[in-house]
PDB file of N, CA and C in Angstrom:
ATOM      1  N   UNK A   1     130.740  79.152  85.268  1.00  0.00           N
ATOM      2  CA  UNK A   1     130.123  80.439  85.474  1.00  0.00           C
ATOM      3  C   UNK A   1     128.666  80.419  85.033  1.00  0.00           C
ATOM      4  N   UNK A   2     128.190  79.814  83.893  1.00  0.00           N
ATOM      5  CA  UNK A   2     126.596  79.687  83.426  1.00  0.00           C
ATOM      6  C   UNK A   2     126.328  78.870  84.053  1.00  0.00           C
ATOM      7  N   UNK A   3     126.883  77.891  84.784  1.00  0.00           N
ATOM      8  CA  UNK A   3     125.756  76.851  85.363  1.00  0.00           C
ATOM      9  C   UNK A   3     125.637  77.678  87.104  1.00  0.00           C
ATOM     10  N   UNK A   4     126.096  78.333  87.488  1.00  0.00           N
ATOM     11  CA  UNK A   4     126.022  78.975  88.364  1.00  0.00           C
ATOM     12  C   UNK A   4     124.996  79.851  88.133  1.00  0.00           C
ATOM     13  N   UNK A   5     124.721  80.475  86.928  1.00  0.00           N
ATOM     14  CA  UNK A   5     123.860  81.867  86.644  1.00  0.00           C
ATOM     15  C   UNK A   5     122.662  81.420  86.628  1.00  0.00           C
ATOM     16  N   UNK A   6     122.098  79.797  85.703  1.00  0.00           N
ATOM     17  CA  UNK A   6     121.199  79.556  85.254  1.00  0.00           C
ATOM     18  C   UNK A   6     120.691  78.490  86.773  1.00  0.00           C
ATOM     19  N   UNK A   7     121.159  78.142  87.248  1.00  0.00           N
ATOM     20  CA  UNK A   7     121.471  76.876  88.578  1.00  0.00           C
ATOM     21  C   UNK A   7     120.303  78.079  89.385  1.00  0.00           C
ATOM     22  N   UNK A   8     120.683  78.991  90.111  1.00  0.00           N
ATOM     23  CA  UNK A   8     120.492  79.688  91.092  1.00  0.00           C
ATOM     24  C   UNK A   8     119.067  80.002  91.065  1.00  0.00           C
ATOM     25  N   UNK A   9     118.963  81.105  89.883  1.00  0.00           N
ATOM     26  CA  UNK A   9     117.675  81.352  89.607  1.00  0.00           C
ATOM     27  C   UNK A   9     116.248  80.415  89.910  1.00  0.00           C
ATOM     28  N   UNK A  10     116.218  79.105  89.652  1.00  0.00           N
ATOM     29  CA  UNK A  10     115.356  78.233  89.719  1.00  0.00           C
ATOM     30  C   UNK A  10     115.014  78.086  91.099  1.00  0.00           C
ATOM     31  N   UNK A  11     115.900  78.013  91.729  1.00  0.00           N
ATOM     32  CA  UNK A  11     115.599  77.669  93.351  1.00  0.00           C
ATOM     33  C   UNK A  11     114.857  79.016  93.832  1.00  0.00           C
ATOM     34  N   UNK A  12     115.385  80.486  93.413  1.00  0.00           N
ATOM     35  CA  UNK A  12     114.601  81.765  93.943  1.00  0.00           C
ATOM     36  C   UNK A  12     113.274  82.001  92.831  1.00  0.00           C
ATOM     37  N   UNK A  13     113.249  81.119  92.043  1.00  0.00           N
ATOM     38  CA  UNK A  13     111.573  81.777  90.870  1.00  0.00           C
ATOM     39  C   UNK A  13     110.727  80.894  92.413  1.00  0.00           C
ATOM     40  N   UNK A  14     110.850  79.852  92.783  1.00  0.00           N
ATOM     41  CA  UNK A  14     109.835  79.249  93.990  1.00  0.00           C
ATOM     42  C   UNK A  14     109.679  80.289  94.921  1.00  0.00           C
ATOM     43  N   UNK A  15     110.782  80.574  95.386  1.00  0.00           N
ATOM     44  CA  UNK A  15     110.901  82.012  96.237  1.00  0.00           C
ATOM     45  C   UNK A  15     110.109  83.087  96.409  1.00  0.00           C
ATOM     46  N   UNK A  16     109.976  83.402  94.797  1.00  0.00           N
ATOM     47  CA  UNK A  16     109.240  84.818  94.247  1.00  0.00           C
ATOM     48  C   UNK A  16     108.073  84.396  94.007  1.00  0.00           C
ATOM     49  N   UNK A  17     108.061  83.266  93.636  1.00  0.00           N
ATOM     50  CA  UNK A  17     106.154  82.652  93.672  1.00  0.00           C
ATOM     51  C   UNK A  17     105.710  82.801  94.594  1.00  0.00           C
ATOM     52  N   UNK A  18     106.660  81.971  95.915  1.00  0.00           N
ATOM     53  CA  UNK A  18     106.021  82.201  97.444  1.00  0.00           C
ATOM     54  C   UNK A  18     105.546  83.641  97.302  1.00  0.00           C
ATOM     55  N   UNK A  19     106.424  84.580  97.295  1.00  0.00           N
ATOM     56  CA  UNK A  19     106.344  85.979  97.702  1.00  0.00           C
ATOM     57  C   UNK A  19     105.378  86.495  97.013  1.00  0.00           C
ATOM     58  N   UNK A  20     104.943  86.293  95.755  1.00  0.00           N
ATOM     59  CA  UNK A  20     104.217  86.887  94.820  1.00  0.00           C
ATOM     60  C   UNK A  20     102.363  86.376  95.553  1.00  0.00           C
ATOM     61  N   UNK A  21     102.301  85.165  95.706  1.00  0.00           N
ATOM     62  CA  UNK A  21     101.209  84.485  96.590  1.00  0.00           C
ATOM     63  C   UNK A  21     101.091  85.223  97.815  1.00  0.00           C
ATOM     64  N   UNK A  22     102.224  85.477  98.743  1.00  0.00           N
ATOM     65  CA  UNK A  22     101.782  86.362 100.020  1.00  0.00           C
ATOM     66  C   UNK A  22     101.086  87.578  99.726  1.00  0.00           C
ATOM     67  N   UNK A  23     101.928  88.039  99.006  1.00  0.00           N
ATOM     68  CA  UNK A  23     101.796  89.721  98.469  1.00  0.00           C
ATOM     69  C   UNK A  23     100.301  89.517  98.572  1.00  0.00           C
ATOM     70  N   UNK A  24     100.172  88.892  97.330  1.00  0.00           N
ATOM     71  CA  UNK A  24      98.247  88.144  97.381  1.00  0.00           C
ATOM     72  C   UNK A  24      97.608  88.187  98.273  1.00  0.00           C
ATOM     73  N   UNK A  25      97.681  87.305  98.856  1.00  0.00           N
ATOM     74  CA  UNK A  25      96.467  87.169 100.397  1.00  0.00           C
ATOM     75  C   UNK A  25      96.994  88.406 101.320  1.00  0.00           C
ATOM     76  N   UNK A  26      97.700  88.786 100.910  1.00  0.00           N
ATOM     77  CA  UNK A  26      97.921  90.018 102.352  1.00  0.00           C
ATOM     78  C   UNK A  26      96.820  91.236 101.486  1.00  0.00           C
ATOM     79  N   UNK A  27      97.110  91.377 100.069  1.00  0.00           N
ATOM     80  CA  UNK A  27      95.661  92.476  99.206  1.00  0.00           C
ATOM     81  C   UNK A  27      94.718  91.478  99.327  1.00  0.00           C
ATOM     82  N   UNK A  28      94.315  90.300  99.681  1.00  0.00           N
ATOM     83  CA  UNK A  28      92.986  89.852 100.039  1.00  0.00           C
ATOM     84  C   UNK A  28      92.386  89.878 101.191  1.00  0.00           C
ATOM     85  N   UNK A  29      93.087  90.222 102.011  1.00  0.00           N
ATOM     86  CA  UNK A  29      93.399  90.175 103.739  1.00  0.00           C
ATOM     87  C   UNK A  29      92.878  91.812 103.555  1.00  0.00           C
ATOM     88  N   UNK A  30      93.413  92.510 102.962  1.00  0.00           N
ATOM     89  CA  UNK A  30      93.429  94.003 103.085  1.00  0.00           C
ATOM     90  C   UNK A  30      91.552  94.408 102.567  1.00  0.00           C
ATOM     91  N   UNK A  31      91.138  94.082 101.646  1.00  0.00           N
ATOM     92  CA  UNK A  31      89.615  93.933 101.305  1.00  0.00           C
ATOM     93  C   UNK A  31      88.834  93.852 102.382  1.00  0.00           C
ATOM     94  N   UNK A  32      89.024  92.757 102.734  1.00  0.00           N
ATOM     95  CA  UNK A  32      88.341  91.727 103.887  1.00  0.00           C
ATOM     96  C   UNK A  32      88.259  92.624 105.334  1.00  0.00           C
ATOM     97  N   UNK A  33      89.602  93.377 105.247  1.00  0.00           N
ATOM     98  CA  UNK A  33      89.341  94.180 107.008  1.00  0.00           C
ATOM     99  C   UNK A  33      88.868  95.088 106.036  1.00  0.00           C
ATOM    100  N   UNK A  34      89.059  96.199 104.914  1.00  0.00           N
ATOM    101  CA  UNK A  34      88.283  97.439 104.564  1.00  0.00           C
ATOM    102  C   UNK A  34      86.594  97.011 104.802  1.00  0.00           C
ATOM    103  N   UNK A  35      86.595  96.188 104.250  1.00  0.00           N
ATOM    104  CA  UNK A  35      84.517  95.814 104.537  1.00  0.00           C
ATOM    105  C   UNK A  35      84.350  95.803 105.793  1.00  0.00           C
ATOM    106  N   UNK A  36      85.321  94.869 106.666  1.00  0.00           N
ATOM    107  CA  UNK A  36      84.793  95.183 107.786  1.00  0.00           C
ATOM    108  C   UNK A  36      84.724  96.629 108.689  1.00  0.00           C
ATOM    109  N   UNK A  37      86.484  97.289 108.269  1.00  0.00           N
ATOM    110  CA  UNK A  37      85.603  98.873 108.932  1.00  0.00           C
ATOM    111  C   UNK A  37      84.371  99.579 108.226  1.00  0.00           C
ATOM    112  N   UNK A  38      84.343  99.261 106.940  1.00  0.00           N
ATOM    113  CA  UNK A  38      82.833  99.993 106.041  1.00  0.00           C
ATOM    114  C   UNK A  38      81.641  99.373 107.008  1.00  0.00           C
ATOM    115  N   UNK A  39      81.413  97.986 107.472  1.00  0.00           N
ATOM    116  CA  UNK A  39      80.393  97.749 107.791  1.00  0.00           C
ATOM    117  C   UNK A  39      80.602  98.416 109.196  1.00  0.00           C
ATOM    118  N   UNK A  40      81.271  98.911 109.987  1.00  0.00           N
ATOM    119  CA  UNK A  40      81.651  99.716 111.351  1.00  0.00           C
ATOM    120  C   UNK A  40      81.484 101.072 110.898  1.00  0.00           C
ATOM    121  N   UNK A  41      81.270 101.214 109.789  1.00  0.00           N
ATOM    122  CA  UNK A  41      81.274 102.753 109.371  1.00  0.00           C
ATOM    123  C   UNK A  41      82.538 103.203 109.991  1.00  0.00           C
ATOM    124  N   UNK A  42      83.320 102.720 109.358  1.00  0.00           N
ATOM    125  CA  UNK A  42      84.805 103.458 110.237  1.00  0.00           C
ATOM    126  C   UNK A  42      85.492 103.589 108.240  1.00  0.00           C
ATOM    127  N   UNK A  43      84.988 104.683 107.411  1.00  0.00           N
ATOM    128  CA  UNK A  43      85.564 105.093 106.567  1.00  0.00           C
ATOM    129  C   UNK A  43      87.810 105.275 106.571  1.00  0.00           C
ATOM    130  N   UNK A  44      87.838 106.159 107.182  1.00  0.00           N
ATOM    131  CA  UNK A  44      88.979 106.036 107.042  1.00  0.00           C
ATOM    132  C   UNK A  44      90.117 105.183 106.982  1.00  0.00           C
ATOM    133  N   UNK A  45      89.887 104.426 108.035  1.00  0.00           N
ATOM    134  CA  UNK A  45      90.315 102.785 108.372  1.00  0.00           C
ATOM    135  C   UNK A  45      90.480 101.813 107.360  1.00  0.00           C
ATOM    136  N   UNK A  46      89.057 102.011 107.042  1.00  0.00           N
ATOM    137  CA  UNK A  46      88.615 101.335 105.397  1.00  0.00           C
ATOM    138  C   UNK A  46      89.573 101.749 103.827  1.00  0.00           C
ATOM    139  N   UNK A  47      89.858 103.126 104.065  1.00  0.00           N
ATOM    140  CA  UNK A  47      90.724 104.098 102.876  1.00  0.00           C
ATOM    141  C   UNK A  47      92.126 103.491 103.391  1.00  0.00           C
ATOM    142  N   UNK A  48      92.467 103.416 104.122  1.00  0.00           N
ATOM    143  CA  UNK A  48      93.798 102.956 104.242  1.00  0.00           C
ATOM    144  C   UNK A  48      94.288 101.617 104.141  1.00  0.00           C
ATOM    145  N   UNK A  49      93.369 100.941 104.832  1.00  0.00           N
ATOM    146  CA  UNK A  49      93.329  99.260 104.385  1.00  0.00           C
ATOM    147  C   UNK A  49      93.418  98.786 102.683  1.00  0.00           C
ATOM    148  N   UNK A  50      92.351  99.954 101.960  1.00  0.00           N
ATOM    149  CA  UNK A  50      93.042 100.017 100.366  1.00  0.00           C
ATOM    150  C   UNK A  50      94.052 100.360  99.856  1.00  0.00           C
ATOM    151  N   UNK A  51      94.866 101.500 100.228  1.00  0.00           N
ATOM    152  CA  UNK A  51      95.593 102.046  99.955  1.00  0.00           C
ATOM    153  C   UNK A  51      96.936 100.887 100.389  1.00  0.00           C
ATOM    154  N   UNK A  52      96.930 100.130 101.837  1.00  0.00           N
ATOM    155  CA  UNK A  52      97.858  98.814 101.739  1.00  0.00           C
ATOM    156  C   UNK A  52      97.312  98.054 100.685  1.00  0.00           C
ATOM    157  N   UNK A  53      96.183  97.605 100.058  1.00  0.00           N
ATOM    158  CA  UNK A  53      95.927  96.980  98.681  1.00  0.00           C
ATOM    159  C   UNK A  53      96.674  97.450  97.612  1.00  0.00           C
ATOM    160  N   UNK A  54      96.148  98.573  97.640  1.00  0.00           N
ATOM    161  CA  UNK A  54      97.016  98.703  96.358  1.00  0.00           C
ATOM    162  C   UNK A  54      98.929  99.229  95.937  1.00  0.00           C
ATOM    163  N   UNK A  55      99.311  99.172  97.249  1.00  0.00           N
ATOM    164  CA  UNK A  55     100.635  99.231  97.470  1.00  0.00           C
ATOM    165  C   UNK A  55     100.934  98.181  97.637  1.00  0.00           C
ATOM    166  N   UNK A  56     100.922  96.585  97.964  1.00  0.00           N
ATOM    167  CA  UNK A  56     100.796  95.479  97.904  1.00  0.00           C
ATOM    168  C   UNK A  56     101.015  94.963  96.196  1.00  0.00           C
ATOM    169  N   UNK A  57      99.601  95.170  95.530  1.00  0.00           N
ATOM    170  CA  UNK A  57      99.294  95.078  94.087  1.00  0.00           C
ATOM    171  C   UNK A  57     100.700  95.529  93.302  1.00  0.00           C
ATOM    172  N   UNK A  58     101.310  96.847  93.996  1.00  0.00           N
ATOM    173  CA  UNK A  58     102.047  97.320  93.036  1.00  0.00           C
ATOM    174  C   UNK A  58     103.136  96.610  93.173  1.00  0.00           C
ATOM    175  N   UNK A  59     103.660  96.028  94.641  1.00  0.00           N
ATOM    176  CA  UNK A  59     104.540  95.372  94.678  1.00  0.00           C
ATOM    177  C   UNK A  59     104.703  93.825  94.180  1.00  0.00           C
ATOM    178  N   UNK A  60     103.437  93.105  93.649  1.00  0.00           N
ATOM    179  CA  UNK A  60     103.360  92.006  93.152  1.00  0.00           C
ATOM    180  C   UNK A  60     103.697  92.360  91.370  1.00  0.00           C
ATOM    181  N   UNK A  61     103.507  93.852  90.939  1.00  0.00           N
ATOM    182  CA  UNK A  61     103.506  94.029  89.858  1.00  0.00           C
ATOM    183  C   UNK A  61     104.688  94.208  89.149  1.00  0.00           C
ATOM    184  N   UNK A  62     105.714  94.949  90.412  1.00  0.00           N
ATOM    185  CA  UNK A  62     107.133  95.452  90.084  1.00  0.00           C
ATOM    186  C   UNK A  62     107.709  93.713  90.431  1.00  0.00           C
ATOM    187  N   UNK A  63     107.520  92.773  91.041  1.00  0.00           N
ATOM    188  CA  UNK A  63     108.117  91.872  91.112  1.00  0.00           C
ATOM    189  C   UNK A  63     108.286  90.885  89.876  1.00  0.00           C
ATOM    190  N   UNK A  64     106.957  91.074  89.431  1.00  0.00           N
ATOM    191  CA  UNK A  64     106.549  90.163  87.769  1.00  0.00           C
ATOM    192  C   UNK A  64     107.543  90.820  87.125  1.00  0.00           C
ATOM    193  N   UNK A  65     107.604  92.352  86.996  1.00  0.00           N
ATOM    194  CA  UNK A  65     108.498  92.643  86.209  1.00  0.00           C
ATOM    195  C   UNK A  65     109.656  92.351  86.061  1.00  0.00           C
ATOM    196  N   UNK A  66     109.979  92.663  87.204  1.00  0.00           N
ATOM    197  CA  UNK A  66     111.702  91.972  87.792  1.00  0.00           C
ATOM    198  C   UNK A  66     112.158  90.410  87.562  1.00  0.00           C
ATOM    199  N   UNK A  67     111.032  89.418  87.787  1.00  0.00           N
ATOM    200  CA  UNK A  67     111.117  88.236  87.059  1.00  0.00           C
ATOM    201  C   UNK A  67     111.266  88.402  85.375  1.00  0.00           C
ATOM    202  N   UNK A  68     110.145  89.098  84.761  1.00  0.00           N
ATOM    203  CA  UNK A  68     110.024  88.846  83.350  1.00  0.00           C
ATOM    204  C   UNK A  68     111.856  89.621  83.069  1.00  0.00           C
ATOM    205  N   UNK A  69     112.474  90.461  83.806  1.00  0.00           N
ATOM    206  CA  UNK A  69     113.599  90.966  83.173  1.00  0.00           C
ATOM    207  C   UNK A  69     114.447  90.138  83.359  1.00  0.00           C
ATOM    208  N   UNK A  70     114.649  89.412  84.456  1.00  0.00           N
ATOM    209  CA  UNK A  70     115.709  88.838  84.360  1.00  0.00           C
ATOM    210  C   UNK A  70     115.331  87.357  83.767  1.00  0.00           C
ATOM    211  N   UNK A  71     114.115  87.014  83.482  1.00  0.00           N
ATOM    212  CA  UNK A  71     114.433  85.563  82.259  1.00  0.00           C
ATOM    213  C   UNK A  71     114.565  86.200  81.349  1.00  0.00           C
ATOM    214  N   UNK A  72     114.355  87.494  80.568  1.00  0.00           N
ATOM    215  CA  UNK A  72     115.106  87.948  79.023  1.00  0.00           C
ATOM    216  C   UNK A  72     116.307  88.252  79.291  1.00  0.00           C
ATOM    217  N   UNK A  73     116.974  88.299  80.445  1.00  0.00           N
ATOM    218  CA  UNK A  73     118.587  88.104  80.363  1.00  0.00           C
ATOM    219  C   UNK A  73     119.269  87.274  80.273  1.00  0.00           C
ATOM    220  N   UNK A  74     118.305  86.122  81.163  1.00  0.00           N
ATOM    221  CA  UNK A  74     118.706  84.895  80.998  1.00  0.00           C
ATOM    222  C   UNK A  74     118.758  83.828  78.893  1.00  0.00           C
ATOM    223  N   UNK A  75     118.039  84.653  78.506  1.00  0.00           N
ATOM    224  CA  UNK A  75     117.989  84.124  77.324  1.00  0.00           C
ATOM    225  C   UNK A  75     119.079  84.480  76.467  1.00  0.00           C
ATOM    226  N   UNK A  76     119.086  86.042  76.651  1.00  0.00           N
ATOM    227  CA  UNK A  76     120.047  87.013  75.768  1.00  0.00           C
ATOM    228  C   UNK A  76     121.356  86.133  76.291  1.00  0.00           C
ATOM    229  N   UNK A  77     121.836  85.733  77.477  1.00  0.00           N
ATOM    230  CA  UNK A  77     122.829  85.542  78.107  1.00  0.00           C
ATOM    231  C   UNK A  77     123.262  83.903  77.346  1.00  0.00           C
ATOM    232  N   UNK A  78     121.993  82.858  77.319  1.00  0.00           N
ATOM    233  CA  UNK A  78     121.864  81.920  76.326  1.00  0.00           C
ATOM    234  C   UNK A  78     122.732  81.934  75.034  1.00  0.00           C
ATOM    235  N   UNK A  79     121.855  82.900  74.429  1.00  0.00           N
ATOM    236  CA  UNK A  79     122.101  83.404  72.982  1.00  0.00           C
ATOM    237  C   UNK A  79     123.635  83.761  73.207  1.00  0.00           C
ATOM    238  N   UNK A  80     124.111  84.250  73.995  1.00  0.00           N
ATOM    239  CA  UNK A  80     125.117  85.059  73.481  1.00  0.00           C
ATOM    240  C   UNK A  80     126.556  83.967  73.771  1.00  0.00           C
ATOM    241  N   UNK A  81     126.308  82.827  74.153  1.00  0.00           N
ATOM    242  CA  UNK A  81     126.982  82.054  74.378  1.00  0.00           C
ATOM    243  C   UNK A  81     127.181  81.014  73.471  1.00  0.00           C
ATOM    244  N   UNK A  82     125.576  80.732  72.950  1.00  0.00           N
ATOM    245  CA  UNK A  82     125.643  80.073  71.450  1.00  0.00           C
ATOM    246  C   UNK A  82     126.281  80.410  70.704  1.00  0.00           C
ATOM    247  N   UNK A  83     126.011  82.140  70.267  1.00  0.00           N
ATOM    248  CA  UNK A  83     126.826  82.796  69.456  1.00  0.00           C
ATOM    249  C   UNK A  83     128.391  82.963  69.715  1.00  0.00           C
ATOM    250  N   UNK A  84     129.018  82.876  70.773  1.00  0.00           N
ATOM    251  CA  UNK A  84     130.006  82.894  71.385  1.00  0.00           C
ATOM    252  C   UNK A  84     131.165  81.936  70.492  1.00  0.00           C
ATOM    253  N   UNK A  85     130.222  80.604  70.803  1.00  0.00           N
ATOM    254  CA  UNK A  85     130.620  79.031  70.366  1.00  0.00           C
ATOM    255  C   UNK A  85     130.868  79.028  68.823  1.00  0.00           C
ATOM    256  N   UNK A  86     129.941  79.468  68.558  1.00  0.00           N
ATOM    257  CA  UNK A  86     129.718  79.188  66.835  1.00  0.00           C
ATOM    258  C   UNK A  86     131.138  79.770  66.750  1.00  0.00           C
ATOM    259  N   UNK A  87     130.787  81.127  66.985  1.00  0.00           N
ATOM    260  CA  UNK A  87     132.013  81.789  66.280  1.00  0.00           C
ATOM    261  C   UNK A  87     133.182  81.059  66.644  1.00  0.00           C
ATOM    262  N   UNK A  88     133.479  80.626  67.750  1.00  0.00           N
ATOM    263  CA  UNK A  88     134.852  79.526  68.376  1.00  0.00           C
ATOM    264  C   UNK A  88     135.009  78.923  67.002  1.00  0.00           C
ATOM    265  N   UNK A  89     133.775  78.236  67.197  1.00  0.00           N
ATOM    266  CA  UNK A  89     134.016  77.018  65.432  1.00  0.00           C
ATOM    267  C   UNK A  89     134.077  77.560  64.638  1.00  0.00           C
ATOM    268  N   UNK A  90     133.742  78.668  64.249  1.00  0.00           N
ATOM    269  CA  UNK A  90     133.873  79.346  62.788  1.00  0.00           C
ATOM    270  C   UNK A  90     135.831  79.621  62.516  1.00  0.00           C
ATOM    271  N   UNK A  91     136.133  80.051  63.563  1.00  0.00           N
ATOM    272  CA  UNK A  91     137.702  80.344  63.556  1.00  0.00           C
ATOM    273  C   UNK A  91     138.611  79.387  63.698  1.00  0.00           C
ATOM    274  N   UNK A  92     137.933  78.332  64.204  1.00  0.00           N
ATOM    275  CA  UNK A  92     138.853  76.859  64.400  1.00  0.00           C
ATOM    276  C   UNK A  92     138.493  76.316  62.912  1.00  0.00           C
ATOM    277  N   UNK A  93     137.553  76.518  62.490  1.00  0.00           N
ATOM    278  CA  UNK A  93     137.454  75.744  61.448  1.00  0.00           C
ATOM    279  C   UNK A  93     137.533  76.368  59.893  1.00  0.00           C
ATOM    280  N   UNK A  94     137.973  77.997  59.994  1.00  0.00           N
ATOM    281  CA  UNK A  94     138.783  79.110  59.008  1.00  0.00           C
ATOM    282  C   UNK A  94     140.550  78.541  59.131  1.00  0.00           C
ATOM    283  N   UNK A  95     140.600  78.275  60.215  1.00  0.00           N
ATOM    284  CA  UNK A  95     142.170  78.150  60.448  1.00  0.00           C
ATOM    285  C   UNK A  95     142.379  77.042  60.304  1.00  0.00           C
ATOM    286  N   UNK A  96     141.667  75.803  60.533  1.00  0.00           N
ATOM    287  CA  UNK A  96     141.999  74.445  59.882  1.00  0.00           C
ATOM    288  C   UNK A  96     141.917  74.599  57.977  1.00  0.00           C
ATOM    289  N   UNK A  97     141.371  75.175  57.886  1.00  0.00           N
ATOM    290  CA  UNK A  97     140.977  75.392  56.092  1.00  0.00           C
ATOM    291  C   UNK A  97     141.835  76.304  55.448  1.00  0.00           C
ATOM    292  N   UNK A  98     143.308  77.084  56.591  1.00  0.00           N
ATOM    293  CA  UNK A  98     143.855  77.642  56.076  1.00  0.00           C
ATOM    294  C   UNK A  98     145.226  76.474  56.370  1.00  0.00           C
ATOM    295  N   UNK A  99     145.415  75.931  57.031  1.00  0.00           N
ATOM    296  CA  UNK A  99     146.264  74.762  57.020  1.00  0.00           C
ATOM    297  C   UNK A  99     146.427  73.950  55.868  1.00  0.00           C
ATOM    298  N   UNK A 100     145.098  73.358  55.469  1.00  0.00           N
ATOM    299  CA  UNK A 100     144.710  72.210  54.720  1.00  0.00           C
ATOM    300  C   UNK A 100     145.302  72.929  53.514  1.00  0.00           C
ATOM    301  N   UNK A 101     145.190  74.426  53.283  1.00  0.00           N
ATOM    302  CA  UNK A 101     145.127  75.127  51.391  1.00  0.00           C
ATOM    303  C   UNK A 101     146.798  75.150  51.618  1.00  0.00           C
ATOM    304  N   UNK A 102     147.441  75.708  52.708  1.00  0.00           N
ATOM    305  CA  UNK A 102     148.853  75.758  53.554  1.00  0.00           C
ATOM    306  C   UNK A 102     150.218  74.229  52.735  1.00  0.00           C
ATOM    307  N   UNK A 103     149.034  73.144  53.488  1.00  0.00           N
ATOM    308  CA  UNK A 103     149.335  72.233  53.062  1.00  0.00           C
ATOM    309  C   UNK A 103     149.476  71.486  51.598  1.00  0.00           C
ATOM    310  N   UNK A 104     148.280  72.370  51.326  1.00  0.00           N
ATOM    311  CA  UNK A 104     147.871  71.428  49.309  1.00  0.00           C
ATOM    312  C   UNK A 104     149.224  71.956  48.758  1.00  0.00           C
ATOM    313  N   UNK A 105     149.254  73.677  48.941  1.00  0.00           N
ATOM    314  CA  UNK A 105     149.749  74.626  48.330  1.00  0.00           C
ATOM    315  C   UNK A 105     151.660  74.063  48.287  1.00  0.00           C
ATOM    316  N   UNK A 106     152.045  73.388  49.401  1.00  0.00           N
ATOM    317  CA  UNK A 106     153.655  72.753  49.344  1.00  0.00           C
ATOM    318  C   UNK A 106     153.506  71.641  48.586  1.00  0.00           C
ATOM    319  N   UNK A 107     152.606  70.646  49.151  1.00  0.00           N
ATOM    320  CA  UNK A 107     152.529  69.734  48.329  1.00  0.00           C
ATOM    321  C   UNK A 107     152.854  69.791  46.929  1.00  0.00           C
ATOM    322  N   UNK A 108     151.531  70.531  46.129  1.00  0.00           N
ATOM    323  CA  UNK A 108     151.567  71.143  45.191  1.00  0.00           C
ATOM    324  C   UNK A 108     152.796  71.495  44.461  1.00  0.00           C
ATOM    325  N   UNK A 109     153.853  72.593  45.224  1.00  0.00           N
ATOM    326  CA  UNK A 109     154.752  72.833  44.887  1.00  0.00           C
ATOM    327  C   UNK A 109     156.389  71.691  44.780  1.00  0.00           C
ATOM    328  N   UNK A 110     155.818  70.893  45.641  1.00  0.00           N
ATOM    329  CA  UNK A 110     157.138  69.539  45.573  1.00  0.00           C
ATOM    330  C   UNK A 110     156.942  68.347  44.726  1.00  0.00           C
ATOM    331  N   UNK A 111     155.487  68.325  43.967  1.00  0.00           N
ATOM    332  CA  UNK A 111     155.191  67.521  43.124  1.00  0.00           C
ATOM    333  C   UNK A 111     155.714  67.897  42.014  1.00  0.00           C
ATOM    334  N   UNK A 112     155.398  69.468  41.547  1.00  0.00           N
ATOM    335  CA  UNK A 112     155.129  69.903  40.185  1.00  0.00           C
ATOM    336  C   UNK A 112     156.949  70.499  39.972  1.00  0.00           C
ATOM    337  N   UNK A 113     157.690  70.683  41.083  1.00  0.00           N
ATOM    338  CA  UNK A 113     159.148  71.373  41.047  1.00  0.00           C
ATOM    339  C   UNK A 113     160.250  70.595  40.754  1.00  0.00           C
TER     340      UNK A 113
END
């Protein structure tokens, strides 16, 4: 199940780079025609060509985010598996130590009886 969770991701962060790079040149693309309607004096043309800029921008911004959230899940998800383990060993190795005292404790009693 984790090598599935952690496996996947890597192949789509290239993905979201691609995408994050388009997003890019499409708000550099968007500049590039606004100047050109400004130099046409075609104002409006120009206002809207920004307005795809900066709806673009926002979508490169909500995407970072969406990356940065899901590698802190990916960590927490880490962590919580470490912690998972330990504790495994902590109880395998409470219950071997209750064997061993289990054990002294007859011993104990068939020596000294």
């Amino acid at each position: 199940m984790f090598t599935r969770l952690f496996r996947k991701p890597k192949k789509k962060e290239t993905d979201t780079l691609q995408t994050l790079e388009k997003l890019n040149e499409r708000a550099a693309q968007e500049v590039e025609i606004a100047k050109e309607f400004t130099r046409a004096k075609n104002k409006r043309a120009a206002m809207l060509c920004l307005k795809r800029k900066s709806v673009y921008e926002q979508q490169v911004e909500q995407l970072g985010n969406y990356q940065l959230r899901i590698h802190d899940q990916m960590i927490m998800l880490e962590g919580s598996k470490a912690t998972t383990e330990t504790l495994d060993a902590l109880r395998s190795g409470a219950s071997a130590m209750k064997a061993m005292q289990k054990a002294t404790y007859v011993f104990i009693y068939l020596v000294y009886d």
